[in-house]
C-alpha atoms as a PDB file:
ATOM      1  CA  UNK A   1       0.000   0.000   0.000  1.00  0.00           C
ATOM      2  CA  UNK A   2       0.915   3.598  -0.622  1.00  0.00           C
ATOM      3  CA  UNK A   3       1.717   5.616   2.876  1.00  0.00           C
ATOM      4  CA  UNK A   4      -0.008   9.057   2.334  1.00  0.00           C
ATOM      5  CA  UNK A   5       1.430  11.698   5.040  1.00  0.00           C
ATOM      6  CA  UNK A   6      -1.408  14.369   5.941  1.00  0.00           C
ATOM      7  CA  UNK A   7      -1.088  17.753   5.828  1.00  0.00           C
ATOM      8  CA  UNK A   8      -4.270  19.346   6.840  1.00  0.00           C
ATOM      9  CA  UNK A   9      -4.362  23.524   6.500  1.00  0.00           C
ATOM     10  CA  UNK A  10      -6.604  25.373   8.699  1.00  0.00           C
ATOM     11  CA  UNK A  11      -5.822  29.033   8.881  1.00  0.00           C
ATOM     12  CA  UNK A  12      -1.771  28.619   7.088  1.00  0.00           C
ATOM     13  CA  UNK A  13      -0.881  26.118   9.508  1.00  0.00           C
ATOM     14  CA  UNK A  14      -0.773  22.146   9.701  1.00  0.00           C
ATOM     15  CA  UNK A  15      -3.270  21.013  12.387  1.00  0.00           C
ATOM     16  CA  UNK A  16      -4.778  17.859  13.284  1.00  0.00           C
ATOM     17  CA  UNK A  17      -8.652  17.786  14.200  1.00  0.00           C
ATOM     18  CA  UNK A  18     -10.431  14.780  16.513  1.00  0.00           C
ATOM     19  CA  UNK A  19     -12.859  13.139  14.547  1.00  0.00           C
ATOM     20  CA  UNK A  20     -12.932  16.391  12.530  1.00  0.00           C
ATOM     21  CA  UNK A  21     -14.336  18.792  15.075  1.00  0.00           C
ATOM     22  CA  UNK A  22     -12.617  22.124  14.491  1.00  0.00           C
ATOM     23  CA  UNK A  23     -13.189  22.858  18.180  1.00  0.00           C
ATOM     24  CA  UNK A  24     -10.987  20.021  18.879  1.00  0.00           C
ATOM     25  CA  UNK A  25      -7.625  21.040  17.330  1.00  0.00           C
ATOM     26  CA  UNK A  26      -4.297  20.840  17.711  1.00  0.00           C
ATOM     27  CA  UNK A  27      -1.632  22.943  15.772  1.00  0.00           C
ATOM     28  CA  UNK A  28       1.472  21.198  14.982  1.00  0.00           C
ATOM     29  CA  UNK A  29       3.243  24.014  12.543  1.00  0.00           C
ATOM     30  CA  UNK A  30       3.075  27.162  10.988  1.00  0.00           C
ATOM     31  CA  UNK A  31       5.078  25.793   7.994  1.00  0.00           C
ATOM     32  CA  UNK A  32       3.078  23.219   5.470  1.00  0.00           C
ATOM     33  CA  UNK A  33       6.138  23.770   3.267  1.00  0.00           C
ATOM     34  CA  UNK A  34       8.791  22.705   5.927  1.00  0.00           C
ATOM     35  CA  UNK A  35       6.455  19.717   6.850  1.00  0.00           C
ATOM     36  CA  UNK A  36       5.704  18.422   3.985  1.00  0.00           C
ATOM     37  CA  UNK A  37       9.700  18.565   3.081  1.00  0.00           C
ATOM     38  CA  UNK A  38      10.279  16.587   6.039  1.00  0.00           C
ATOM     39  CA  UNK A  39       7.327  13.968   4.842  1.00  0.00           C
ATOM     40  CA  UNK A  40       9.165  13.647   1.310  1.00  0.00           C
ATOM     41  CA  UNK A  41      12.892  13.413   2.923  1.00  0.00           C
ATOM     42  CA  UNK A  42      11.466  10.568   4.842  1.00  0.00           C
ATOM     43  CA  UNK A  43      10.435   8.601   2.010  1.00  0.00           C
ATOM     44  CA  UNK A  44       7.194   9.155   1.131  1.00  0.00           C
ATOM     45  CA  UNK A  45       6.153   9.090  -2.357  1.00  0.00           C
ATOM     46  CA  UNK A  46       2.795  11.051  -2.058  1.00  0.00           C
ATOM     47  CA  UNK A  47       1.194  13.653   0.461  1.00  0.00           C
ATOM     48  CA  UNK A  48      -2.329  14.017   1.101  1.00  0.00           C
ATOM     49  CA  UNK A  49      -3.262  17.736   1.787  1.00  0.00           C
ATOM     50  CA  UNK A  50      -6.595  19.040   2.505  1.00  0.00           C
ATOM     51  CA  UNK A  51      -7.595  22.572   3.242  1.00  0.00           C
ATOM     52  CA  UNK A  52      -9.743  22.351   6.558  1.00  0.00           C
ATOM     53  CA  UNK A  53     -11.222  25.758   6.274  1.00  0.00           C
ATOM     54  CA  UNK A  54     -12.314  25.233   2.571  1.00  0.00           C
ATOM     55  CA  UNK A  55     -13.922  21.882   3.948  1.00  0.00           C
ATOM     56  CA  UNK A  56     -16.121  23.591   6.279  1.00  0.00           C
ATOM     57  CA  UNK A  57     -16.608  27.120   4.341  1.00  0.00           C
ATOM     58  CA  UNK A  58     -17.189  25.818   1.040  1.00  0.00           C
ATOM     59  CA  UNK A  59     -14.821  27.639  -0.463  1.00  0.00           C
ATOM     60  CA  UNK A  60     -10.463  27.141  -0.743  1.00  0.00           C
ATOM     61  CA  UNK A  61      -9.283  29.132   1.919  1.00  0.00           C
ATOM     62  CA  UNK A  62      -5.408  27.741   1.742  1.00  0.00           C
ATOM     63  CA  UNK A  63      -4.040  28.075  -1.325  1.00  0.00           C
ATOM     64  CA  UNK A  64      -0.826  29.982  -0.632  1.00  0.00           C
ATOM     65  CA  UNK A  65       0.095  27.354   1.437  1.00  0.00           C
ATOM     66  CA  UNK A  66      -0.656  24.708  -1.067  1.00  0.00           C
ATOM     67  CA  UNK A  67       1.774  26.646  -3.772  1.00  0.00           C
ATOM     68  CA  UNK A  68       4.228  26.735  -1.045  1.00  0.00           C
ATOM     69  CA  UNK A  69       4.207  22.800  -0.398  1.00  0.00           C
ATOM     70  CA  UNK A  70       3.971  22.851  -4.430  1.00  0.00           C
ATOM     71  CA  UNK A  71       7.223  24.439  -4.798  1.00  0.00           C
ATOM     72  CA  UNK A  72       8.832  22.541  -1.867  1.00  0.00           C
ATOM     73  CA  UNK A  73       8.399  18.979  -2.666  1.00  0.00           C
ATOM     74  CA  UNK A  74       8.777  16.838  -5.403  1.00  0.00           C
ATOM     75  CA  UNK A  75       6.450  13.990  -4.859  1.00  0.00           C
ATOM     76  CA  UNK A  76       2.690  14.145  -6.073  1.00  0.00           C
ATOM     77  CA  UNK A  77       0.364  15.050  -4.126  1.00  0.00           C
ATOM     78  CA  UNK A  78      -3.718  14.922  -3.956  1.00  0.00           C
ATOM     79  CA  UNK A  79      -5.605  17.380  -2.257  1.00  0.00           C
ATOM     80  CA  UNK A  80      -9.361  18.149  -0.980  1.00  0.00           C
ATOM     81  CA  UNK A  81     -11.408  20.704   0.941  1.00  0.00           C
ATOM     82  CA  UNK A  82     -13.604  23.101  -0.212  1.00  0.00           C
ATOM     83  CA  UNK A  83     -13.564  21.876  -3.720  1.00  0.00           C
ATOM     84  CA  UNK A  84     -17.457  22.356  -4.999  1.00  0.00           C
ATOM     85  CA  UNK A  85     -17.098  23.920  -8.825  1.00  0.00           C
ATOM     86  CA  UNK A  86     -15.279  23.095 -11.683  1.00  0.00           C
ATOM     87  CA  UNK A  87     -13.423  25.888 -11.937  1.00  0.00           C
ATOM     88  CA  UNK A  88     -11.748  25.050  -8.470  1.00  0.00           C
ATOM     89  CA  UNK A  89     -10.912  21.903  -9.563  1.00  0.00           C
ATOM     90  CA  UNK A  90      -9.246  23.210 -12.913  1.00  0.00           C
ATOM     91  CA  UNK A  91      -7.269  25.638 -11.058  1.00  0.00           C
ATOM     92  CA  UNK A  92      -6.045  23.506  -8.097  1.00  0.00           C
ATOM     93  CA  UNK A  93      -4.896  21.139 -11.595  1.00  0.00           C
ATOM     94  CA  UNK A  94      -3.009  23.937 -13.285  1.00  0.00           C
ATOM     95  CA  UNK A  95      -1.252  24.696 -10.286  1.00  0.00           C
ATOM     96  CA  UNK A  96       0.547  21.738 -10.096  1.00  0.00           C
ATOM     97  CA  UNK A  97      -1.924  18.724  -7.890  1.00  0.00           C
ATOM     98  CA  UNK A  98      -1.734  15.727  -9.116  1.00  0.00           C
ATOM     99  CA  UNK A  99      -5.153  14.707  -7.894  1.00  0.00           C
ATOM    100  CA  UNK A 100      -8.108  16.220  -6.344  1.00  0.00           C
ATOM    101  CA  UNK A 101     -10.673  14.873  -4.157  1.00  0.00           C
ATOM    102  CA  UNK A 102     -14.243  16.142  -4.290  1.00  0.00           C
ATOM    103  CA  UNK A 103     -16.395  15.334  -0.928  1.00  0.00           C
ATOM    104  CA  UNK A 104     -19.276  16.895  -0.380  1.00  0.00           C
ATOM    105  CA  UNK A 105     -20.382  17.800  -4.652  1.00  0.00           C
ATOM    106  CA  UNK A 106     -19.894  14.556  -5.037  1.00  0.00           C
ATOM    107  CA  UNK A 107     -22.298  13.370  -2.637  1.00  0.00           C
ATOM    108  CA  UNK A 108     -24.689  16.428  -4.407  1.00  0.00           C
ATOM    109  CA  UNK A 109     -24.194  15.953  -8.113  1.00  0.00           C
ATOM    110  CA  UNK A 110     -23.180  12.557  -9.913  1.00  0.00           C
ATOM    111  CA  UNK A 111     -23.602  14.697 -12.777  1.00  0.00           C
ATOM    112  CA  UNK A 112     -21.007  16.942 -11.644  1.00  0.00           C
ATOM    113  CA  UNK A 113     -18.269  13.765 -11.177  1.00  0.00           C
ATOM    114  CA  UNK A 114     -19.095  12.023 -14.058  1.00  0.00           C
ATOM    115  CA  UNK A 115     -18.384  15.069 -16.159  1.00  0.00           C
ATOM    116  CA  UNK A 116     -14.893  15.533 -14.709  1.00  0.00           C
ATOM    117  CA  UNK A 117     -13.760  11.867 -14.797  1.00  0.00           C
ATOM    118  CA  UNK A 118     -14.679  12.454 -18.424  1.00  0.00           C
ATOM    119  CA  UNK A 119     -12.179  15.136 -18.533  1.00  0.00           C
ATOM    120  CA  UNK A 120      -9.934  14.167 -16.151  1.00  0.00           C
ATOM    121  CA  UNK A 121     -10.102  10.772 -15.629  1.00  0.00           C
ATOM    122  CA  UNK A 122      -7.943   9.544 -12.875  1.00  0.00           C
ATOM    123  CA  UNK A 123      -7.255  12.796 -11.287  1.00  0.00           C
ATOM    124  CA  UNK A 124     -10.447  13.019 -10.102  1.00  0.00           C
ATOM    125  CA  UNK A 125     -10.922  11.369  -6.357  1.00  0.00           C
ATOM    126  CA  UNK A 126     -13.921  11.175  -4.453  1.00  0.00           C
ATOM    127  CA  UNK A 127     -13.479  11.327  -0.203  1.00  0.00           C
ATOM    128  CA  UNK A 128     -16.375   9.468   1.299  1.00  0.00           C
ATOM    129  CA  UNK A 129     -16.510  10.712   4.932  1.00  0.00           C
ATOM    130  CA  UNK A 130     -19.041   8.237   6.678  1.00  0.00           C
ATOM    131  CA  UNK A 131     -20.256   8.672  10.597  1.00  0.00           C
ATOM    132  CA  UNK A 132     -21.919   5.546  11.827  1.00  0.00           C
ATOM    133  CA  UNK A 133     -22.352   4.565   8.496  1.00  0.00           C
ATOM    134  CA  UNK A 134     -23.744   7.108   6.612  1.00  0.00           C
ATOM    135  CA  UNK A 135     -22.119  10.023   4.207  1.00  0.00           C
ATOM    136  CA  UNK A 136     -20.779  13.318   6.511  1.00  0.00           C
ATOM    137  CA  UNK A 137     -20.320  16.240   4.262  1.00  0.00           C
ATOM    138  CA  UNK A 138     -19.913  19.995   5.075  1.00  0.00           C
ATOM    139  CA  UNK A 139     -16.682  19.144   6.651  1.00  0.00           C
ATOM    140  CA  UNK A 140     -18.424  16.452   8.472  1.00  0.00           C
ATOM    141  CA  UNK A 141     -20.405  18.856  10.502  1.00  0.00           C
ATOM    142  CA  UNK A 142     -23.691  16.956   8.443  1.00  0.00           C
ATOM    143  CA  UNK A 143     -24.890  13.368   8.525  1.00  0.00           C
ATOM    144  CA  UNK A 144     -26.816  12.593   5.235  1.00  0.00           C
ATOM    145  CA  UNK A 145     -29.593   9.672   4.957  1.00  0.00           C
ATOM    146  CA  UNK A 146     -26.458   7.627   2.497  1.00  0.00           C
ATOM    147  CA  UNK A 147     -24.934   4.663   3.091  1.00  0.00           C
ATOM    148  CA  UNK A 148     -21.358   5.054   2.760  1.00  0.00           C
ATOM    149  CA  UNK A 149     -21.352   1.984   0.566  1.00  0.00           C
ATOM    150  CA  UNK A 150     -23.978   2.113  -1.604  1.00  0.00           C
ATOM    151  CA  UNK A 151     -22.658   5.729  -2.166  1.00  0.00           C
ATOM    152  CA  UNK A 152     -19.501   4.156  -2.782  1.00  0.00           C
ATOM    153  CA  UNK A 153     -21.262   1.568  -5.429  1.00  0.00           C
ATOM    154  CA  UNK A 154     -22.727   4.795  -7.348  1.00  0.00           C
ATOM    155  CA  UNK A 155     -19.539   7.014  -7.567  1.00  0.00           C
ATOM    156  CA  UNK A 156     -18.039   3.086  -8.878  1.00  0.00           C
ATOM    157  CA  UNK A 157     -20.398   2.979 -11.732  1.00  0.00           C
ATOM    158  CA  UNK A 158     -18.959   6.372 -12.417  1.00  0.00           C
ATOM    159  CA  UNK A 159     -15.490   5.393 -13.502  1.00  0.00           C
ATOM    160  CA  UNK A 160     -13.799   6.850 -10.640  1.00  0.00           C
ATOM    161  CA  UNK A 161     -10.723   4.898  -9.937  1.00  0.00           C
ATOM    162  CA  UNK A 162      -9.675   5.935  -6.894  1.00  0.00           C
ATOM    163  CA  UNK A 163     -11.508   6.514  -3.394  1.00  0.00           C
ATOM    164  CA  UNK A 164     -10.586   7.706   0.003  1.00  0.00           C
ATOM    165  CA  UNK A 165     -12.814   6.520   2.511  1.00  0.00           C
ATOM    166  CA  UNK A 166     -12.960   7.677   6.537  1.00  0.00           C
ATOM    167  CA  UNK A 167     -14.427   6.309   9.370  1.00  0.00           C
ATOM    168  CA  UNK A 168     -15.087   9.804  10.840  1.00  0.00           C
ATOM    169  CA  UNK A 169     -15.289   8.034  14.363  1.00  0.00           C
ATOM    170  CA  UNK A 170     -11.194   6.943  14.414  1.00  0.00           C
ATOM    171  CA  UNK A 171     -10.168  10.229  12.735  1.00  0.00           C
ATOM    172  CA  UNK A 172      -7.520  11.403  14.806  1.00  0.00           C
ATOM    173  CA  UNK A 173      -8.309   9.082  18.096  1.00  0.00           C
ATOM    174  CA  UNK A 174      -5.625   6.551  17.653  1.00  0.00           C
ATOM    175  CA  UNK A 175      -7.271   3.972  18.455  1.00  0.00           C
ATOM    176  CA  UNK A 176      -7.511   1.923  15.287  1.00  0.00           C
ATOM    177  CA  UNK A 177      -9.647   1.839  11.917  1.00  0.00           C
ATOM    178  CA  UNK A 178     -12.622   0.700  11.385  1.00  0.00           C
ATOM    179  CA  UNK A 179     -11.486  -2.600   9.907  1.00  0.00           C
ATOM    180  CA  UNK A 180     -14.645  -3.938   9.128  1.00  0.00           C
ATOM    181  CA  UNK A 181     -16.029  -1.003   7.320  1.00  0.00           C
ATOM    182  CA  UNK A 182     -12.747  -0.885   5.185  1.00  0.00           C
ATOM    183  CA  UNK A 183     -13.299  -3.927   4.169  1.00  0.00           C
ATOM    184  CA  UNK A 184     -17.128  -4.073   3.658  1.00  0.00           C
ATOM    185  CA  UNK A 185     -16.304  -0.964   1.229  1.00  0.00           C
ATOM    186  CA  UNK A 186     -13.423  -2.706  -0.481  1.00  0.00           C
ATOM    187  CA  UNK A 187     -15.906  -5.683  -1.284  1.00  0.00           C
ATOM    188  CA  UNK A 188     -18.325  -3.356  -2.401  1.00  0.00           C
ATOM    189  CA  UNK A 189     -16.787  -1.902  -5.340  1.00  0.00           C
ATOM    190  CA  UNK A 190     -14.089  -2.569  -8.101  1.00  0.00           C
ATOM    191  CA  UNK A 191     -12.160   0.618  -7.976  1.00  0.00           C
ATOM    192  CA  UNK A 192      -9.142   1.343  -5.499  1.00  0.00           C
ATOM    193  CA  UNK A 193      -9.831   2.433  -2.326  1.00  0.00           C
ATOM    194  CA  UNK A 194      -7.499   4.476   0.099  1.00  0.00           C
ATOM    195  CA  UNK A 195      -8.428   4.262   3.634  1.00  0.00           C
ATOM    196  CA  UNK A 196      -8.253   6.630   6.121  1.00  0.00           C
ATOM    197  CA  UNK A 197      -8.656   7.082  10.281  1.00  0.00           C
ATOM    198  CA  UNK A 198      -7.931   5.575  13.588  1.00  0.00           C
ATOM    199  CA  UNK A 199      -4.197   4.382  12.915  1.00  0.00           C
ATOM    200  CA  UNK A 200      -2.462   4.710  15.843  1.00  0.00           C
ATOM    201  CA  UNK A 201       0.494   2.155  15.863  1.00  0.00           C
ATOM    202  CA  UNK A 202       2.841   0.139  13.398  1.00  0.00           C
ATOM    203  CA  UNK A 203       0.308  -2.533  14.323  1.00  0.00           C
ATOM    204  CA  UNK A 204      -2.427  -0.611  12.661  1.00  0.00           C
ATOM    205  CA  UNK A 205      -0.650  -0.271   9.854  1.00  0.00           C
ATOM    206  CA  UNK A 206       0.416  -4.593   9.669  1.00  0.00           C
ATOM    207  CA  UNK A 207      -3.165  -5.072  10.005  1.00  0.00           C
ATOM    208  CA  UNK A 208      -4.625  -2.946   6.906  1.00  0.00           C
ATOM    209  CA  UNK A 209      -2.049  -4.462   4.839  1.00  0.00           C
ATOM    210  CA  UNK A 210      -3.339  -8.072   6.055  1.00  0.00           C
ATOM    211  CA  UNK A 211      -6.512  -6.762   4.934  1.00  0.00           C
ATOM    212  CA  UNK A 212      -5.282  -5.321   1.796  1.00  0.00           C
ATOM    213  CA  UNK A 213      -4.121  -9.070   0.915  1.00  0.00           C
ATOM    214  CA  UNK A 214      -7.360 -10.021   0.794  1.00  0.00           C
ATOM    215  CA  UNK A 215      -8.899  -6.912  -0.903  1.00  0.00           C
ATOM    216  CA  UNK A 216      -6.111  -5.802  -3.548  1.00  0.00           C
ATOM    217  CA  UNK A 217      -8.493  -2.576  -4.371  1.00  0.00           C
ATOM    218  CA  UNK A 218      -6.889  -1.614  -0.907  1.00  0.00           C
ATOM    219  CA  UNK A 219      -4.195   0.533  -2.429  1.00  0.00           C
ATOM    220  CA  UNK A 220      -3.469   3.050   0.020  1.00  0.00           C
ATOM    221  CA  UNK A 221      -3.615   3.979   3.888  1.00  0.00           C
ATOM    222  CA  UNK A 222      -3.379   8.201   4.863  1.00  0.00           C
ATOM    223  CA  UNK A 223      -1.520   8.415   7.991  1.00  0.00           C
ATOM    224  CA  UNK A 224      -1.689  11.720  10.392  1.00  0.00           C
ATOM    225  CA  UNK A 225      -1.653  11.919  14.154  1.00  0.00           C
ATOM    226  CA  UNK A 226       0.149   9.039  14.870  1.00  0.00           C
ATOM    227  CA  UNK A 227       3.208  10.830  12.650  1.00  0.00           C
ATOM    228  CA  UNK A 228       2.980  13.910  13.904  1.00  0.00           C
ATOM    229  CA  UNK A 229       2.887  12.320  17.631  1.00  0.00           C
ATOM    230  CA  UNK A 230       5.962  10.005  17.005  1.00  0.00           C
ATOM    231  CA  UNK A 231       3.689   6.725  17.412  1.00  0.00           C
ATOM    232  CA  UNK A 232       4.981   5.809  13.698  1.00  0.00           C
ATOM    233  CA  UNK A 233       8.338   6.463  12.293  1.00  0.00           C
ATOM    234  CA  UNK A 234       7.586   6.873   8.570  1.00  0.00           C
ATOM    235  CA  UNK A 235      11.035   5.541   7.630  1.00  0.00           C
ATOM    236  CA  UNK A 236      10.417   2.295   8.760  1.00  0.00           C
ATOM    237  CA  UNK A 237       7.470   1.960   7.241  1.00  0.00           C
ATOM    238  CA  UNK A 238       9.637   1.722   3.949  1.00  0.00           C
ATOM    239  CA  UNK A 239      11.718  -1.177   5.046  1.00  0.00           C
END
């Protein structure tokens, strides 16, 4: 599996949020740039970067720091938040992402995914945020009436080929994924899926990859707390 080092931006800064509250926040720089250089020198080969404030306004709110983690690094990297209209999605292309995910339009409009995968094909990711479940959007601050994986079955039929999906209940608590809703997504569709949430430990990480033996579509696992807290050294995941 790919190792995807977060970088979430809320306000210029990197910050980690529990189970996405934005009242529960810690800050852990005031450089993405400097970060996201460190995530690269330690070996990994993509960064996942999502603007927080564009998440729950609607609206990017962190592109300066994006450009700066642009210019910094040389890996790819994918990024989300705040991402409703086309026109975002075009820019955040031309500036130099590799990928972008689309949350919350893509739980409004199929209409509005299928015409970019036509476009864009597989630069176009879709983050399906599910609480209990069901589909959070808004920045997670709204449950919808979806099931995460019969949403996941429709945005499939789609041609998208590559989701990320989060337990919203692990995000950022360290205790462990949601195992069984990984997998009951993975068996649920054809295209790749990226999982997200909960890993706390090297253990974690074993585990998901156990999983991803059985499910091949399991392609990727995006790491955050437990790196920024030390609990896994990023350099030994590449041994």
């Amino acid at each position: 599996m790919i190792i995807y080092p977060a970088v979430d931006l809320k306000g210029g800064k990197v910050v980690r949020l529990q189970q996405g509250r934005a009242d529960a926040e810690t800050v852990y720089s005031d450089d993405p740039a400097a970060v996201a250089k460190r995530w690269e020198d330690e070996g990994a080969g993509y960064l996942h970067v999502v603007d927080l404030d564009g998440a729950f306004d609607g609206e990017p709110r962190n592109w300066d720091a994006v450009k700066k983690i642009l210019k910094a690094v040389q890996i790819p990297i994918q990024l989300g938040g705040g991402l409703r209209r086309r026109s975002q999605v075009e820019e955040a292309l031309q500036m130099g992402v590799t990928r972008v995910v689309i949350g919350t339009k893509a739980c409004e409009s199929a209409e509005f995914v299928q015409a970019l995968v036509q476009d864009f094909a597989r630069r176009i990711v879709v983050g399906i945020d599910a609480r209990a479940g069901f589909v959070a959007v808004k920045g997670w601050t709204e449950r919808t009436e979806l099931s995460a994986v019969d949403f996941a079955q429709q945005i499939d039929r789609l041609g998208v080929a590559n989701i990320i999906f989060t337990d919203v209940s692990t995000d950022g608590m360290l205790a462990g994924p949601n195992y069984f809703a990984i997998a009951a997504l993975c068996a649920a569709v054809r295209c790749n899926v990226i999982a997200s949430g909960g890993v706390g430990s090297l253990n974690d990480v074993r585990r998901l990859q156990r999983v991803a033996e059985e499910y091949p579509n399991l392609v990727g696992l995006i790491i955050g707390k437990a790196l920024y807290d030390g609990r896994i050294d990023l350099k030994q995941l590449g041994e």
